[in-house]
C-alpha atoms as a PDB file:
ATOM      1  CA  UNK A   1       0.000   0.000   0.000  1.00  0.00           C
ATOM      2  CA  UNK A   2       1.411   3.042  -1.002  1.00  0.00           C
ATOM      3  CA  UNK A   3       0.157   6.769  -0.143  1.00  0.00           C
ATOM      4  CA  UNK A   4       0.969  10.510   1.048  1.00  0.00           C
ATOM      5  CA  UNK A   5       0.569  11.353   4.416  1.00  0.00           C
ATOM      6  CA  UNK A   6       1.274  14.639   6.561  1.00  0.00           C
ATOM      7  CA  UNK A   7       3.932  14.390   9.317  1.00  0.00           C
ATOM      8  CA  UNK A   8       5.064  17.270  11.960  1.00  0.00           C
ATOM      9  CA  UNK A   9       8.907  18.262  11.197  1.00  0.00           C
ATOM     10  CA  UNK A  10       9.952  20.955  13.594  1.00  0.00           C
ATOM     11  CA  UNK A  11       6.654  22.684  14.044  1.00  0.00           C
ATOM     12  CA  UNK A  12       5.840  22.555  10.514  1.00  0.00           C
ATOM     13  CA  UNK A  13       3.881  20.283   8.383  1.00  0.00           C
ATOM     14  CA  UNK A  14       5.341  17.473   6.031  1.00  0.00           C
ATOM     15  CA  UNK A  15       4.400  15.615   2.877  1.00  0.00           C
ATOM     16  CA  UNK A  16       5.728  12.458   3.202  1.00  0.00           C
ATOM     17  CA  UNK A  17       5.438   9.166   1.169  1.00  0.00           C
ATOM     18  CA  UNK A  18       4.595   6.081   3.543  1.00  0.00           C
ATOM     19  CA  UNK A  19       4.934   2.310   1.518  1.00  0.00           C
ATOM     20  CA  UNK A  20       3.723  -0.529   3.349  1.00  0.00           C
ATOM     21  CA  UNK A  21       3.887  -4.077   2.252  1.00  0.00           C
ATOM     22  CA  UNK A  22       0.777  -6.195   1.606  1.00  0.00           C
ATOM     23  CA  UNK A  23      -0.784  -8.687   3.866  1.00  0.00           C
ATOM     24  CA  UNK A  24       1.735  -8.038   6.672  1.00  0.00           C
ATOM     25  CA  UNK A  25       1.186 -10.701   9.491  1.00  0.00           C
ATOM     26  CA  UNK A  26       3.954  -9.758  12.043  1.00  0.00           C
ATOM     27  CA  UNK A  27       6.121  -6.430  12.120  1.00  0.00           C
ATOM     28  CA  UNK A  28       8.217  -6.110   9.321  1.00  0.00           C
ATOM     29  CA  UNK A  29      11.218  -4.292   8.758  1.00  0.00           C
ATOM     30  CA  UNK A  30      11.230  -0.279   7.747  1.00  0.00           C
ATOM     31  CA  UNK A  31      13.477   2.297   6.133  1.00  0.00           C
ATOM     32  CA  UNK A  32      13.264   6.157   6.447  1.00  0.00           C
ATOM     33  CA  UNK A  33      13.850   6.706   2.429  1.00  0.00           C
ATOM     34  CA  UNK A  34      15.894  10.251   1.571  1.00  0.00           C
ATOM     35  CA  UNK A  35      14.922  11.610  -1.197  1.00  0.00           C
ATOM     36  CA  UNK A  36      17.536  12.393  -4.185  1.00  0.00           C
ATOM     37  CA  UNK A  37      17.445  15.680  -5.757  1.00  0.00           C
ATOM     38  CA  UNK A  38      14.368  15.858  -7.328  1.00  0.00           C
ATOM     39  CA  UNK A  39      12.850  15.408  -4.236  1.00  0.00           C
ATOM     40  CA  UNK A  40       9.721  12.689  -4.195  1.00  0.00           C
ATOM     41  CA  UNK A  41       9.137  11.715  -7.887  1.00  0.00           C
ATOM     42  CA  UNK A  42       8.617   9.086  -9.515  1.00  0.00           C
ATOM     43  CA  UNK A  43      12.146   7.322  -9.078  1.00  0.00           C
ATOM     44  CA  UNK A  44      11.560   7.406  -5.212  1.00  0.00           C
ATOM     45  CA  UNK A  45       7.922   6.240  -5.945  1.00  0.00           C
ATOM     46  CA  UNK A  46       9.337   3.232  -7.596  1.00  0.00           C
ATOM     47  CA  UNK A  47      12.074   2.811  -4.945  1.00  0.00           C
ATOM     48  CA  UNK A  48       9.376   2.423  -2.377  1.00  0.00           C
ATOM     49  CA  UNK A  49       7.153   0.351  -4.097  1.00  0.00           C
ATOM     50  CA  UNK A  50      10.005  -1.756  -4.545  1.00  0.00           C
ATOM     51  CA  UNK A  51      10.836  -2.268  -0.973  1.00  0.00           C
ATOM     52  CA  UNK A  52       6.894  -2.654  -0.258  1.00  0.00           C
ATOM     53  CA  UNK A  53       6.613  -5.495  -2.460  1.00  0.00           C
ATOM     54  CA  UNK A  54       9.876  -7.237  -0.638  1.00  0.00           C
ATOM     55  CA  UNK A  55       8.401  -6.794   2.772  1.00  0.00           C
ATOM     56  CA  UNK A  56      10.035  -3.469   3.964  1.00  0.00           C
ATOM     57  CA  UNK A  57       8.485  -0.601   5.271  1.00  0.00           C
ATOM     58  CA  UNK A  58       9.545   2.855   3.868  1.00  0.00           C
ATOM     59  CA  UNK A  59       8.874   6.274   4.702  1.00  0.00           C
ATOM     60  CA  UNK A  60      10.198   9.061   2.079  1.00  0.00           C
ATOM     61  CA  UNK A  61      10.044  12.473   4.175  1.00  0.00           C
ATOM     62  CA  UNK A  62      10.020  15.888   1.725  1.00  0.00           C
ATOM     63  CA  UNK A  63      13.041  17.738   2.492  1.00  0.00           C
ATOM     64  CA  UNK A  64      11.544  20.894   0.737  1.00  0.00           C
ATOM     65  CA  UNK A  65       8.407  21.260   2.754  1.00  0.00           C
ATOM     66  CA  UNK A  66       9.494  24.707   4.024  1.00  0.00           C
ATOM     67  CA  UNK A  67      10.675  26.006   0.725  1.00  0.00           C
ATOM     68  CA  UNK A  68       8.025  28.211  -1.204  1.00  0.00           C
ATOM     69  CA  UNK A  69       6.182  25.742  -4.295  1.00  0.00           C
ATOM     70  CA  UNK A  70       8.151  28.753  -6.447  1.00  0.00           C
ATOM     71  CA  UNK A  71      11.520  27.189  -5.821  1.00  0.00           C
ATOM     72  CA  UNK A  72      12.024  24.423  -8.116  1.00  0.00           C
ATOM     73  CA  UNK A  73      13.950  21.059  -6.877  1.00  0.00           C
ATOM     74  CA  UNK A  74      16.954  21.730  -8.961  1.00  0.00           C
ATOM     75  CA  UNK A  75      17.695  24.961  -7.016  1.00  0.00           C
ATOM     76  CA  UNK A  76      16.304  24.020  -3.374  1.00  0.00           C
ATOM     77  CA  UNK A  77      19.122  21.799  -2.913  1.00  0.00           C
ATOM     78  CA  UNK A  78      21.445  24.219  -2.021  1.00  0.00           C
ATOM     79  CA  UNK A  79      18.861  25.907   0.679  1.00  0.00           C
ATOM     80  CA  UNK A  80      18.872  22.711   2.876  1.00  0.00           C
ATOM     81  CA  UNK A  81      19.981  22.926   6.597  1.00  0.00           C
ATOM     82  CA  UNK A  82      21.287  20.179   8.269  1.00  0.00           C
ATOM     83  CA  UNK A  83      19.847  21.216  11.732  1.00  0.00           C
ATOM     84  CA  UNK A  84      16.014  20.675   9.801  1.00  0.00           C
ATOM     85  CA  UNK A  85      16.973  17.446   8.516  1.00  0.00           C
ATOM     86  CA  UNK A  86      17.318  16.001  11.903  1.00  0.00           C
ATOM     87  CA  UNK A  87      14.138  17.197  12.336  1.00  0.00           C
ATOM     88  CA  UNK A  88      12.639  15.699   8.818  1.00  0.00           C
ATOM     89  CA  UNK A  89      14.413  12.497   9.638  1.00  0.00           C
ATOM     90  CA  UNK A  90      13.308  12.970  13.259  1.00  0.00           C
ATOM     91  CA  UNK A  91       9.477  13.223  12.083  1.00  0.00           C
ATOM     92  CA  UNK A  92       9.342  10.346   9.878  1.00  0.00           C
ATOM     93  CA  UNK A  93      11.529   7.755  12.409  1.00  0.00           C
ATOM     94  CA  UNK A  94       8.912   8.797  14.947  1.00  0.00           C
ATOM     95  CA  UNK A  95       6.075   7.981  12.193  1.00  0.00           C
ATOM     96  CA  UNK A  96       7.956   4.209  11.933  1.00  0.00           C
ATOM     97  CA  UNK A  97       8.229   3.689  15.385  1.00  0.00           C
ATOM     98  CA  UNK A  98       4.170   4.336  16.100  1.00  0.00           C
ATOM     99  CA  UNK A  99       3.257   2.222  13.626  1.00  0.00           C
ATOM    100  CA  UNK A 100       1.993  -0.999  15.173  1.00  0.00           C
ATOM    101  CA  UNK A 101       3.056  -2.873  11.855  1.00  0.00           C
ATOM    102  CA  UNK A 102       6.859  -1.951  12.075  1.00  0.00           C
ATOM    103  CA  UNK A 103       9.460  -3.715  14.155  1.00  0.00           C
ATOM    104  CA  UNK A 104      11.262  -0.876  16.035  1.00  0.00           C
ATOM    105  CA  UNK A 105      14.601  -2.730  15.509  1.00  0.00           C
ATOM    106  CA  UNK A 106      14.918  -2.927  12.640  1.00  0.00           C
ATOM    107  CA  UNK A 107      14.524   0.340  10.924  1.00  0.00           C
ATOM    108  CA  UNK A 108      17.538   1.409   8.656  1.00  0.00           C
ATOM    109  CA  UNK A 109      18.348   4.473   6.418  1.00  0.00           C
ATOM    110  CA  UNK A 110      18.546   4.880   2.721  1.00  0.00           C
ATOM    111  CA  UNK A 111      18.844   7.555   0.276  1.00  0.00           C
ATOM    112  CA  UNK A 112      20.347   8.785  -3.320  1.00  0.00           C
ATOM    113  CA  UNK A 113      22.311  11.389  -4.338  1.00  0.00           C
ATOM    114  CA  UNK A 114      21.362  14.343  -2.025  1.00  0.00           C
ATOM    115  CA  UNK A 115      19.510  11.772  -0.444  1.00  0.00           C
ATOM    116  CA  UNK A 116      22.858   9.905   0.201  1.00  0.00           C
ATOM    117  CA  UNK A 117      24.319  12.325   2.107  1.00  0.00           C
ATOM    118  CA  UNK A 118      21.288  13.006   4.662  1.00  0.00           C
ATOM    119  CA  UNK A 119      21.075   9.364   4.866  1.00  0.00           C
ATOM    120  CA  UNK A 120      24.360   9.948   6.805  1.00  0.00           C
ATOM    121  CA  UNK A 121      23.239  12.545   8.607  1.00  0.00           C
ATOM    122  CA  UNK A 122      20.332  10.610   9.697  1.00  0.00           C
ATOM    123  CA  UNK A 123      22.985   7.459  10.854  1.00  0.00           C
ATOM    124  CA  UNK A 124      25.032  10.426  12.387  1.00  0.00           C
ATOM    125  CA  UNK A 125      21.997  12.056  14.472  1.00  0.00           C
ATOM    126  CA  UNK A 126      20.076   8.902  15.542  1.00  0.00           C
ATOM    127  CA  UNK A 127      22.724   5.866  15.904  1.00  0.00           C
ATOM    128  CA  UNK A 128      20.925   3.966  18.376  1.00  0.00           C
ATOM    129  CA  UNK A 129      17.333   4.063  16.200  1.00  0.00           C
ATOM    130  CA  UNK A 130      18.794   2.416  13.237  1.00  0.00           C
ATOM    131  CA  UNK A 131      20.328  -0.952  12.418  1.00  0.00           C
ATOM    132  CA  UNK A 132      21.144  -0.502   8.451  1.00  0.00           C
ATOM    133  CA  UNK A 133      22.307   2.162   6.526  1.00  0.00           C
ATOM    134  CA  UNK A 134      22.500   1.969   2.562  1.00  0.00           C
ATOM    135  CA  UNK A 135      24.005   4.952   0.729  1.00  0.00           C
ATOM    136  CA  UNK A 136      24.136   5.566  -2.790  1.00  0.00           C
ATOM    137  CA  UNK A 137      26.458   8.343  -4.597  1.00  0.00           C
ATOM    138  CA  UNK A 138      26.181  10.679  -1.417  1.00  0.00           C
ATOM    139  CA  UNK A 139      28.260  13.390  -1.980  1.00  0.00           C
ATOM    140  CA  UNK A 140      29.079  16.654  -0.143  1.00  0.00           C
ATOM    141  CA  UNK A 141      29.820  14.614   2.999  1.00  0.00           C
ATOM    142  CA  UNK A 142      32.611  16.826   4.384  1.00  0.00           C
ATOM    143  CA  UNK A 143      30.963  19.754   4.675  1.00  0.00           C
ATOM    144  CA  UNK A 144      28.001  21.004   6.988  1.00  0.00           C
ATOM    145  CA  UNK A 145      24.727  22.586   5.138  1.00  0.00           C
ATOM    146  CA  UNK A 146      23.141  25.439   6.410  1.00  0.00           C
ATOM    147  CA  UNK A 147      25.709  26.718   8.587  1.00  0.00           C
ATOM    148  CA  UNK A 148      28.516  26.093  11.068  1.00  0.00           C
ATOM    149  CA  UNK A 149      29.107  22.572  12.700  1.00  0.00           C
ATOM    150  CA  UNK A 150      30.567  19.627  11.845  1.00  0.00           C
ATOM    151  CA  UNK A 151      30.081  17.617   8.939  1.00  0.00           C
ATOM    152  CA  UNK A 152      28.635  14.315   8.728  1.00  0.00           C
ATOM    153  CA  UNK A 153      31.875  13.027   7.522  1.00  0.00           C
ATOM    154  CA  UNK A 154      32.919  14.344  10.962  1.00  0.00           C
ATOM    155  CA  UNK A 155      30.350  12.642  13.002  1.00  0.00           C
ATOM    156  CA  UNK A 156      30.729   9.129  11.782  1.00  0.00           C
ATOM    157  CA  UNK A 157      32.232   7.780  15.114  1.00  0.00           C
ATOM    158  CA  UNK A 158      29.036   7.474  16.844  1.00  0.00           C
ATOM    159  CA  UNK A 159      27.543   5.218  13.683  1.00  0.00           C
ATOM    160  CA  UNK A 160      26.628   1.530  15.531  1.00  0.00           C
ATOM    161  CA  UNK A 161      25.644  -0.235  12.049  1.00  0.00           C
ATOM    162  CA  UNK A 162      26.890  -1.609   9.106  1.00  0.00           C
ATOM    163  CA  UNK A 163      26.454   0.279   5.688  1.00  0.00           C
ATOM    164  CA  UNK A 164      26.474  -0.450   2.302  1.00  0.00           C
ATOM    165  CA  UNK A 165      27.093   2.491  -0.390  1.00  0.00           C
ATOM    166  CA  UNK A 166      27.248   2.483  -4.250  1.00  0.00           C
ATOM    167  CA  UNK A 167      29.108   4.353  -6.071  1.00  0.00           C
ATOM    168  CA  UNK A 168      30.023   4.918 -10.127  1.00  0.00           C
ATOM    169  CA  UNK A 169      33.469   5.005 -10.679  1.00  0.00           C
ATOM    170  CA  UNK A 170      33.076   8.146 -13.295  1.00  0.00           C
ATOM    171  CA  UNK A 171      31.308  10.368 -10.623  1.00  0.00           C
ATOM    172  CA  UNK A 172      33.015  14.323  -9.065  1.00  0.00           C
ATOM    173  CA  UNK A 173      30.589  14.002  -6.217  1.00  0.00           C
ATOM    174  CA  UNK A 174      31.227  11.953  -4.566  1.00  0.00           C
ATOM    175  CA  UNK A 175      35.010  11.316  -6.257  1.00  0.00           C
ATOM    176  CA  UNK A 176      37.052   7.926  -6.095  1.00  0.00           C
ATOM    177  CA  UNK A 177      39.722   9.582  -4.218  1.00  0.00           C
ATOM    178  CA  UNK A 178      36.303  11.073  -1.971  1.00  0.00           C
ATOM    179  CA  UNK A 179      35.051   7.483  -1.864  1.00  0.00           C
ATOM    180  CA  UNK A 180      38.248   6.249  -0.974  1.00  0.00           C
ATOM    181  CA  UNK A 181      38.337   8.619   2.268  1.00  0.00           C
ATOM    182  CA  UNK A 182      34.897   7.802   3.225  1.00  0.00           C
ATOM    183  CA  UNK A 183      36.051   4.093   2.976  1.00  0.00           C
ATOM    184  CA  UNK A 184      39.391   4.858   5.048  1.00  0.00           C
ATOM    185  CA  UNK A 185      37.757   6.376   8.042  1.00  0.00           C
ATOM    186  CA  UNK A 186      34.853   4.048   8.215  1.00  0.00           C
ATOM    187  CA  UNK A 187      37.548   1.269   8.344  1.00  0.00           C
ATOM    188  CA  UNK A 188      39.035   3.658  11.001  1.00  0.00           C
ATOM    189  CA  UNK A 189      36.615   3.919  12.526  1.00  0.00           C
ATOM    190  CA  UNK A 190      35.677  -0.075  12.767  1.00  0.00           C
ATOM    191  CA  UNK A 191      31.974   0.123  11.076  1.00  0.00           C
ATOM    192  CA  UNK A 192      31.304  -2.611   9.477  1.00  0.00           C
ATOM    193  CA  UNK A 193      30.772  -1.691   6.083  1.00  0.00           C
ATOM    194  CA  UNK A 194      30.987  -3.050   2.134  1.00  0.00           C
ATOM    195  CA  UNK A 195      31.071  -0.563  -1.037  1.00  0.00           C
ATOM    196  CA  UNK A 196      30.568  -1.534  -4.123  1.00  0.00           C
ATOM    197  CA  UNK A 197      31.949   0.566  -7.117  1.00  0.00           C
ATOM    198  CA  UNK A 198      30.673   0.698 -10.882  1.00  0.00           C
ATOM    199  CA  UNK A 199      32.778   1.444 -14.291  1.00  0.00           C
ATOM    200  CA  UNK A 200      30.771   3.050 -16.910  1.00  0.00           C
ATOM    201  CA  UNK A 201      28.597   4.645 -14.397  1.00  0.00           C
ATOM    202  CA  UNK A 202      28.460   8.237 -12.776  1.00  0.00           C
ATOM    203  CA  UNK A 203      26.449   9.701 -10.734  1.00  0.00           C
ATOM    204  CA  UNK A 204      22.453   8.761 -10.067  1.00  0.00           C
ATOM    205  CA  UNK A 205      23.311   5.812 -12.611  1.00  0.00           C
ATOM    206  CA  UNK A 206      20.249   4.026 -10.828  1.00  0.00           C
ATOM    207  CA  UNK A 207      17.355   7.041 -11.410  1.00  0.00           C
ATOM    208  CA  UNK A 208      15.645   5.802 -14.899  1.00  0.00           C
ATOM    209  CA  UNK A 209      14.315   9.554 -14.713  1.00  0.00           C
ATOM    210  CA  UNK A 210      17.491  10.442 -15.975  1.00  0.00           C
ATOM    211  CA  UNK A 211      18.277   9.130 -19.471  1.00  0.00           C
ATOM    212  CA  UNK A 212      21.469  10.632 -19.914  1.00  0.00           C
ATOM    213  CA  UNK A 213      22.958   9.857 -16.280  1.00  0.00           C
ATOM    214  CA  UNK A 214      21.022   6.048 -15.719  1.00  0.00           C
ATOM    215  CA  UNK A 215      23.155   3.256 -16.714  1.00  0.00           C
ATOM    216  CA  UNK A 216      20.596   0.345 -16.628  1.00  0.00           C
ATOM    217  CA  UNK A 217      23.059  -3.047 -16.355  1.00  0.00           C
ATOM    218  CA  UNK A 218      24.770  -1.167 -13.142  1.00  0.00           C
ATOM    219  CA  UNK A 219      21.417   0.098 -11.776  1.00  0.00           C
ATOM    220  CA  UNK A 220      19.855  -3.325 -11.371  1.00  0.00           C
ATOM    221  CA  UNK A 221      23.156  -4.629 -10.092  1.00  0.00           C
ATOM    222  CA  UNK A 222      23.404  -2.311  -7.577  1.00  0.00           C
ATOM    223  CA  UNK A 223      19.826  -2.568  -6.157  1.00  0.00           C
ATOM    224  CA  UNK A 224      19.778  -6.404  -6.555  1.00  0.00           C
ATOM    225  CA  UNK A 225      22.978  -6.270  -3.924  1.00  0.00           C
ATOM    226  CA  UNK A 226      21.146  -3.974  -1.801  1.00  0.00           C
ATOM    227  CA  UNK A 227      17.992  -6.076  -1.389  1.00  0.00           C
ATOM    228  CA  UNK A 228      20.422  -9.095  -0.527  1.00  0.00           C
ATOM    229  CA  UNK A 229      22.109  -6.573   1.926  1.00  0.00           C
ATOM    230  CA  UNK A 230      19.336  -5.761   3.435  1.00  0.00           C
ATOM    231  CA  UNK A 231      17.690  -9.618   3.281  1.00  0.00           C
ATOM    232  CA  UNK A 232      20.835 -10.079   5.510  1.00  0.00           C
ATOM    233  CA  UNK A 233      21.134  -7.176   7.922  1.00  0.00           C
ATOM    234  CA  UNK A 234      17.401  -6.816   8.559  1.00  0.00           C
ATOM    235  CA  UNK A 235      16.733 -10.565   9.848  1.00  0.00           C
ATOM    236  CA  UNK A 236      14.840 -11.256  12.370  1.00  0.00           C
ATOM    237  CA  UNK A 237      16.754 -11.610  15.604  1.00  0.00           C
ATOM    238  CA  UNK A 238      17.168 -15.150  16.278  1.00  0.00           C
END
């Protein structure tokens, strides 16, 4: 089942897509979905009917709710704050965690593109809340949006869970030499984590909303080793 609902983010109201799979017997796993640039569109529609119809819960929260309708996507990117965010990501955990149909341990994070890199900030900002966190071509990880403070690059100690990210080998943002640092310091840092790196593909190679960035063979790759990631990580306890 797939719909829009209205969530409370910092004081102010919030569009958010909610996916929930069919004929659910017994809580079932979640993921707070971030939005890539284009904010909640048809790619992210797909995404979470995708995870709906393998048993995962998703929640996509709209990181431009307090941007006037005049701004278009493209531009609002660069008007995000990190400190709202936390609250966005805040708003739609909370939504998870009421729901009766949602096992509250084992909610993860997800996102593309821009959606990448406030997956991280959502890992970052609520490390005991999430067991998972899958991150495709997040870039802009070392700095802070929105004004001073550090970066989630900066914040990664606290991170409890293992992560998977995806990245195309032909990308500037994230770089290789960027992935490679992000890699480094996770290893560091001892989080368990596995990346997975495509030639021929740059970044968003996995949004079919973009014909001249989406690579198809590396797209379907990429989210075939995410579902078994997340077949794995989000188990049931034994």
């Amino acid at each position: 089942m797939i719909r829009f609902t209205t969530l409370t983010a910092g004081g102010a109201p919030m569009t958010a897509l909610v996916g929930l799979p069919d004929n659910t017997d017994k809580p079932c796993p979640a993921l707070v979905l971030m939005p890539h640039r284009n904010g909640i569109d048809r790619y992210t529609i797909d995404r979470v009917e995708r995870l709906a119809a393998e048993g995962i819960a998703s929640v996509a929260p709209d990181v431009y709710h307090r941007q006037p309708m005049t701004v278009p996507t493209t531009a609002g990117k660069d008007q995000l704050d990190d400190n709202e965010i936390e609250a966005d990501i805040g708003a739609a955990l909370a939504f998870l965690k009421a729901d009766a149909r949602v096992d509250n341990g084992r909610i993860g994070m997800m996102g593309h593109c821009q959606g990448g890199r406030t997956a991280l900030v959502g890992l970052v900002t609520y490390p005991d809340d999430f067991c998972v966190g899958c991150i495709y071509y997040g870039g802009s990880i070392f700095k802070r949006m929105g004004g001073p403070g550090p970066a989630p690059f900066d914040r990664m100690g606290v991170i409890g869970c293992p992560i998977a990210g995806f990245f195309g080998n032909e990308d500037q943002n994230p770089s290789p030499a960027d992935v490679d640092r992000f890699d480094a310091e996770l290893t560091r840092l001892n989080i368990p984590h596995e990346f997975h790196r495509y030639d021929g593909a740059g970044h968003a190679f996995q949004d079919f909303t973009d014909k001249r960035r989406s690579r198809e063979p590396q797209g379907a790759q990429a989210w075939e080793t995410t579902l078994e990631f997340l077949r794995r990580e989000l188990r049931p306890a034994a």
